[in-house]
Protein backbone atom coordinates (compact mmCIF):
# COMPACT_ATOMS: atom_id res chain seq x y z
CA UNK A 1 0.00 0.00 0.00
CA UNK A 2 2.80 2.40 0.57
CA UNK A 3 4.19 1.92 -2.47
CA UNK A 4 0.97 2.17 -4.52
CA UNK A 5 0.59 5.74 -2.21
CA UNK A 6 4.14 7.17 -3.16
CA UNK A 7 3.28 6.56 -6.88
CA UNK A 8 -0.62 8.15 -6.58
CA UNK A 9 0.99 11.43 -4.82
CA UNK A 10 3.85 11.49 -7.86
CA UNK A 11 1.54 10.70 -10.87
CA UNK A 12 -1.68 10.57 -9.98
CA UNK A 13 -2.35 14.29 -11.39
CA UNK A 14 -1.32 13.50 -15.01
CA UNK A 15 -4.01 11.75 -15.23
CA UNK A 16 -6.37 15.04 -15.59
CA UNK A 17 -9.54 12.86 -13.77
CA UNK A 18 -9.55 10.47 -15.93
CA UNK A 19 -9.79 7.18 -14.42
CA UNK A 20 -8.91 4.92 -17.37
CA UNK A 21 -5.88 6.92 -17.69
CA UNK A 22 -5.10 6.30 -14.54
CA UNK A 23 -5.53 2.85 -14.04
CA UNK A 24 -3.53 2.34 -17.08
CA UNK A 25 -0.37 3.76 -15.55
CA UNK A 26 -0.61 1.94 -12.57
CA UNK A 27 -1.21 -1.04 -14.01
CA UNK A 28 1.78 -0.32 -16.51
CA UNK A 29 4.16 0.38 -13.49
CA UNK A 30 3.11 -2.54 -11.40
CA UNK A 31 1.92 -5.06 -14.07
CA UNK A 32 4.51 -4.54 -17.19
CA UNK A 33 3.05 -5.86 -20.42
CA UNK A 34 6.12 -9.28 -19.92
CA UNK A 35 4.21 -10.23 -16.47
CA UNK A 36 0.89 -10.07 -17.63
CA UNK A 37 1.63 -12.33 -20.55
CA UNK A 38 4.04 -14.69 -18.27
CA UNK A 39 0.85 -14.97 -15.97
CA UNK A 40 -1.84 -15.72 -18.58
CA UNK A 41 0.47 -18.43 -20.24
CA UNK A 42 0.75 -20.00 -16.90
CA UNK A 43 -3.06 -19.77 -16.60
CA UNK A 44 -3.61 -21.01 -19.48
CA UNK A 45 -1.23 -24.03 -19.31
CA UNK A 46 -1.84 -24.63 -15.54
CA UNK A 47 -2.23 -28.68 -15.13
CA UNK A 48 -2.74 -30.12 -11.87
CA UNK A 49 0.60 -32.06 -10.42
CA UNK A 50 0.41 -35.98 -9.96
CA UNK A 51 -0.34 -37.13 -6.46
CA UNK A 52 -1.59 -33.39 -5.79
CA UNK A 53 -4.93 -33.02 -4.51
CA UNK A 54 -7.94 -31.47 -6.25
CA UNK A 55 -7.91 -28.98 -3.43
CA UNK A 56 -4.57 -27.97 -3.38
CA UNK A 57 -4.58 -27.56 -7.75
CA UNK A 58 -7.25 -25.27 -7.50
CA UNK A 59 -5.95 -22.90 -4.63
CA UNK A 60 -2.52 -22.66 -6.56
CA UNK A 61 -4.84 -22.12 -9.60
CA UNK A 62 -6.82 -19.28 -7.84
CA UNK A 63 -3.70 -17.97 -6.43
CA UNK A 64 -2.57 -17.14 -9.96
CA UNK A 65 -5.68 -15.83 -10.98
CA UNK A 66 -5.65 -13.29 -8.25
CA UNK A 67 -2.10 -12.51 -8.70
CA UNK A 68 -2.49 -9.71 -11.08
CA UNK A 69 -4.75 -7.53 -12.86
CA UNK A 70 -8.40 -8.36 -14.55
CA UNK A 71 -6.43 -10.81 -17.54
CA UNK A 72 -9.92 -11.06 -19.68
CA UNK A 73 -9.75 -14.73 -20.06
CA UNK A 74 -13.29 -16.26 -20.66
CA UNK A 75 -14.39 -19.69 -20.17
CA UNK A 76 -15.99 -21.80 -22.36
CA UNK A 77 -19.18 -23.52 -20.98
């Protein structure tokens, strides 16, 4: 949190208002385009380990699908 507060006080007016703006250079600065794409490939390839319990996949799973920001991946029911 202090971190995220040192960077709103430094460039949180160049954003004129605009939320979109704004939330694009934090996520920018905290979330560079090589992470996001490292963290939806490891989504998207995630396989559960052998001898690893259903439990235990799915909070590693949901671990890396909080880990960053909103990564738009959709589901197919």
């Amino acid at each position: 949190m202090g971190k995220a507060r040192q960077w709103y006080s430094r460039y949180g007016g160049s954003a004129d208002g605009e939320w979109e703006k704004l939330q694009a250079k934090f996520c920018l600065t905290y979330f560079p385009i090589s992470h996001v794409a490292r963290l939806r490939r490891e989504i998207l390839t995630f396989k559960q380990e052998e001898k690893e319990s259903l439990g235990a996949a799915w909070a590693q799973f949901a671990d890396l699908a909080t880990s960053g920001p909103d990564l738009a991946i959709t589901v197919g029911v």
